[in-house]
Protein backbone atom coordinates (compact mmCIF):
# COMPACT_ATOMS: atom_id res chain seq x y z
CA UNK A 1 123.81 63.07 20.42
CA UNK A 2 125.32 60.19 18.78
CA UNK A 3 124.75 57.80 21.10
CA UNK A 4 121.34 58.87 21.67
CA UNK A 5 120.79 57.98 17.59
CA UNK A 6 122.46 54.86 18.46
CA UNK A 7 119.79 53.71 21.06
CA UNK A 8 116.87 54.94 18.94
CA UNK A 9 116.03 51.95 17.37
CA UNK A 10 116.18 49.92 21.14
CA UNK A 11 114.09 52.47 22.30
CA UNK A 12 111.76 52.24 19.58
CA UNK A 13 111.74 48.69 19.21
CA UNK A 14 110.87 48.70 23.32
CA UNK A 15 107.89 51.20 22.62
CA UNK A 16 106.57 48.74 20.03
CA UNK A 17 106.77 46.02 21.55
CA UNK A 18 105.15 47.62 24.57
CA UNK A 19 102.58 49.08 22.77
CA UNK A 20 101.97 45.40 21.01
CA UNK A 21 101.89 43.75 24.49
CA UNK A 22 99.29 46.66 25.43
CA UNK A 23 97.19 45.68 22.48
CA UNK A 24 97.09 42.01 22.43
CA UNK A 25 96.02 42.16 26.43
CA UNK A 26 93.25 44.43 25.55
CA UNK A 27 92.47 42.32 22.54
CA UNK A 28 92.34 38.67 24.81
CA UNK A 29 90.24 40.84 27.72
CA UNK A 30 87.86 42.05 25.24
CA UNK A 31 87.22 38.48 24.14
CA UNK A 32 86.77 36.78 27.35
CA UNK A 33 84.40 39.62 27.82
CA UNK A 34 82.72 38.74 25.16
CA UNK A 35 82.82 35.10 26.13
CA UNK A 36 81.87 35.18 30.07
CA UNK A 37 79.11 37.55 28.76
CA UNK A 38 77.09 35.16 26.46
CA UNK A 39 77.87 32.23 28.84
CA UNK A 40 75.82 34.52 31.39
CA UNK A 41 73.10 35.40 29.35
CA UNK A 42 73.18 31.68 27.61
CA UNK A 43 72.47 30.60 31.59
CA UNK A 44 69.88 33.15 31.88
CA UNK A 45 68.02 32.33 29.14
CA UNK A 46 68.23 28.53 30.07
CA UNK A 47 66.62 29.63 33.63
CA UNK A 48 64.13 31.31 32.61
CA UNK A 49 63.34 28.48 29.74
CA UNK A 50 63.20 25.81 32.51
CA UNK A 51 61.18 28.02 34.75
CA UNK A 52 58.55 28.51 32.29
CA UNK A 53 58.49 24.91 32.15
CA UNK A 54 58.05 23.66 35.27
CA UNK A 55 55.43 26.72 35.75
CA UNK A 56 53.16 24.83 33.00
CA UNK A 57 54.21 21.60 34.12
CA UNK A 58 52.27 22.06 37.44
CA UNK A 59 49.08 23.17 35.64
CA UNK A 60 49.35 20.03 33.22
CA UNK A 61 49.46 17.90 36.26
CA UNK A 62 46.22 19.53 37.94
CA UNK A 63 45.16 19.04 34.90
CA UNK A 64 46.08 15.55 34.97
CA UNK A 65 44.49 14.89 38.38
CA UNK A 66 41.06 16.19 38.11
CA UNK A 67 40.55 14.02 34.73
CA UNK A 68 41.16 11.55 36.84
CA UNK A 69 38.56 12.90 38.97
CA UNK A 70 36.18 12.67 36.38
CA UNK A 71 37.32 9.23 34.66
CA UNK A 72 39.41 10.46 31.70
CA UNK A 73 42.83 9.61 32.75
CA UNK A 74 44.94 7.16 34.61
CA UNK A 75 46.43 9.36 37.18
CA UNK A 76 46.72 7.38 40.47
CA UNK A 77 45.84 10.89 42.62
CA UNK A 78 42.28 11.78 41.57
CA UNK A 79 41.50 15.47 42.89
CA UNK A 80 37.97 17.12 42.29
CA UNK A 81 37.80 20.45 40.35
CA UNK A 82 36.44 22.13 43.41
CA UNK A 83 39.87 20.88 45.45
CA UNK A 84 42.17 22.16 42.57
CA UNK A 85 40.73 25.75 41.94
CA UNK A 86 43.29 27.59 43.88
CA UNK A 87 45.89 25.38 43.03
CA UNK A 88 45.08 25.99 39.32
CA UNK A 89 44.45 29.67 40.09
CA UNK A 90 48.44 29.92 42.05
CA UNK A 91 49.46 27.96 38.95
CA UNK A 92 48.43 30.64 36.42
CA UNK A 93 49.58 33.17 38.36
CA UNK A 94 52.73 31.59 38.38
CA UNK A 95 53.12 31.41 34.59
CA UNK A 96 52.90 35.07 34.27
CA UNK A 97 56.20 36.24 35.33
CA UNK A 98 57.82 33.10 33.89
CA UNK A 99 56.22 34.02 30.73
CA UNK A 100 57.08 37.81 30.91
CA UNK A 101 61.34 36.38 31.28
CA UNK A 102 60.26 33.89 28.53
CA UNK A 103 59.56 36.92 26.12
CA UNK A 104 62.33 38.89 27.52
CA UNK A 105 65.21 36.05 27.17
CA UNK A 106 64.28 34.17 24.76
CA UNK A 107 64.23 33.79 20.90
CA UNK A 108 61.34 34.09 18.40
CA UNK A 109 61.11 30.01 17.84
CA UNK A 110 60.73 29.06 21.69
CA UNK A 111 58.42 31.91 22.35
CA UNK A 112 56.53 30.57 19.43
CA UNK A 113 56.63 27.16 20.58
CA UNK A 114 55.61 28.16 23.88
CA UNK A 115 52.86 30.13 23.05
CA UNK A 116 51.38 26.65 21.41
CA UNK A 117 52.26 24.84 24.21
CA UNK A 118 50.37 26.84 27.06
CA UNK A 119 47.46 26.98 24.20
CA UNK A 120 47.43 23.59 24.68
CA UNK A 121 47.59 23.52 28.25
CA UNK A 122 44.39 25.89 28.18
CA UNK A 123 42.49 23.71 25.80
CA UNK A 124 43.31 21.15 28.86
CA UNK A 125 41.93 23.53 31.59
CA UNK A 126 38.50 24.33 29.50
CA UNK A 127 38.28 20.25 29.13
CA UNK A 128 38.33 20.08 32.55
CA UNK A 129 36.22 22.84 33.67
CA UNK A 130 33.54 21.21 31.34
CA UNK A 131 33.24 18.06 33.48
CA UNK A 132 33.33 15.96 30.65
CA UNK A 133 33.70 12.14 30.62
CA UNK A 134 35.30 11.56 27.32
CA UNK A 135 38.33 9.42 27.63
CA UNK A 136 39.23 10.05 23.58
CA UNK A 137 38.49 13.18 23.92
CA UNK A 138 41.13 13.74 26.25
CA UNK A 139 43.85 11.95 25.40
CA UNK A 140 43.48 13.94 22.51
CA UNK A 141 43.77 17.03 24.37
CA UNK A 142 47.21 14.71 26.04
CA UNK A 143 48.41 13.87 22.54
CA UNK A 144 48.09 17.88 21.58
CA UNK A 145 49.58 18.86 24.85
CA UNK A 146 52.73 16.10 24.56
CA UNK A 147 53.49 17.38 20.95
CA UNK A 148 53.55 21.03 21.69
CA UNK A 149 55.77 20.24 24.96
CA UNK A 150 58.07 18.44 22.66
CA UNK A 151 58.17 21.24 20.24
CA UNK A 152 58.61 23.27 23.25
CA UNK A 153 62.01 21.43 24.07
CA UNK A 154 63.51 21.02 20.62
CA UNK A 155 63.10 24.67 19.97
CA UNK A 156 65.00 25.41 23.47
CA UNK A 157 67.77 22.70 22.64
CA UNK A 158 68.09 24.15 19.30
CA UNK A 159 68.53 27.71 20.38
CA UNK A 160 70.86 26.36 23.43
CA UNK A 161 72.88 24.45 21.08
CA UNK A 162 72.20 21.17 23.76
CA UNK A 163 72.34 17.90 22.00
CA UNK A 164 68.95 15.90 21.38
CA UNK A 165 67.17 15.26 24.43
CA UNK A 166 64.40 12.33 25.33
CA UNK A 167 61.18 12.82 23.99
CA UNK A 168 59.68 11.99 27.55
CA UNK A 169 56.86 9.66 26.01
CA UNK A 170 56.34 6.38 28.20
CA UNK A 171 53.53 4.02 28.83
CA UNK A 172 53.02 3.40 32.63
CA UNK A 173 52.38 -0.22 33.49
CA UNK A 174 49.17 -1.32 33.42
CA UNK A 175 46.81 -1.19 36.51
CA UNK A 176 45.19 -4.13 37.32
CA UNK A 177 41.80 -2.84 38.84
């Protein structure tokens, strides 16, 4: 019995330690857990954020064309209302789902800031449907639309934690008619 007393406090020591080891593996896994999981849903949320974009971006740029149509904007594609109908119409149906992840994914500011944005974008689509010819009128409307789009993009970089991006404003060079 003696030299079982003897080895006790090996055999102890070897139970704590292997109980330690046990722990601190279960501690590290639970953390990269943790870590691997918020990188997913971080990459999620920046899909569906970009999505949603490039969903509205398609309608601003029917949008864009049939102004032109009409003799409000610059755009070197003209397209009659009558042409882009179904294109708009595909468009919208488009920014549903993108819109339903948008809510899902993302956080109170974005959704905010996309709300205005596609507010804008309709604002854009009733122009349009009007058949006005009011170049200040519109690039109004533009001004509105590139602000809330910009809004739109600071609020996702700011929830991303992604540096400052561009703001995406540029002048095209002049057309000489």
């Amino acid at each position: 019995m003696s030299a079982f007393l003897q080895q006790l406090p090996a055999l102890i020591g070897v139970v704590i330690g292997a109980l330690g080891s046990y722990l601190a593996v279960v501690r590290g896994d639970r953390a990269r857990f943790r870590r691997e999981r918020a990188a997913r849903w971080e990459e999620r949320r920046l899909a569906a954020y970009a999505d949603y974009a490039r969903t509205l971006k398609k309608s601003v740029t029917l949008t864009y064309r049939v102004s032109a149509h009409l003799g409000n904007d610059p755009h070197p594609h003209p397209m009659s209302l009558q042409d882009a109908e179904p294109l708009l119409a595909e468009a919208m149906a488009a920014r549903d789902p993108a819109w339903e992840a948008l809510l899902l994914l993302g956080s109170p500011e974005v959704v905010e800031r996309a709300r205005a944005w596609v507010l804008a974008l309709i604002d854009m689509e009733q122009f349009i449907r009007g058949n006005a010819c009011d170049p200040a009128a519109w690039e109004a409307l533009l001004e509105q639309q590139r602000a809330t789009r910009d809004g739109y993009y600071s609020a996702v970089r700011e929830d991303l934690a992604l540096p400052p991006g561009h703001s995406a404003r540029w002048s095209p060079p002049m057309l000489h008619p």
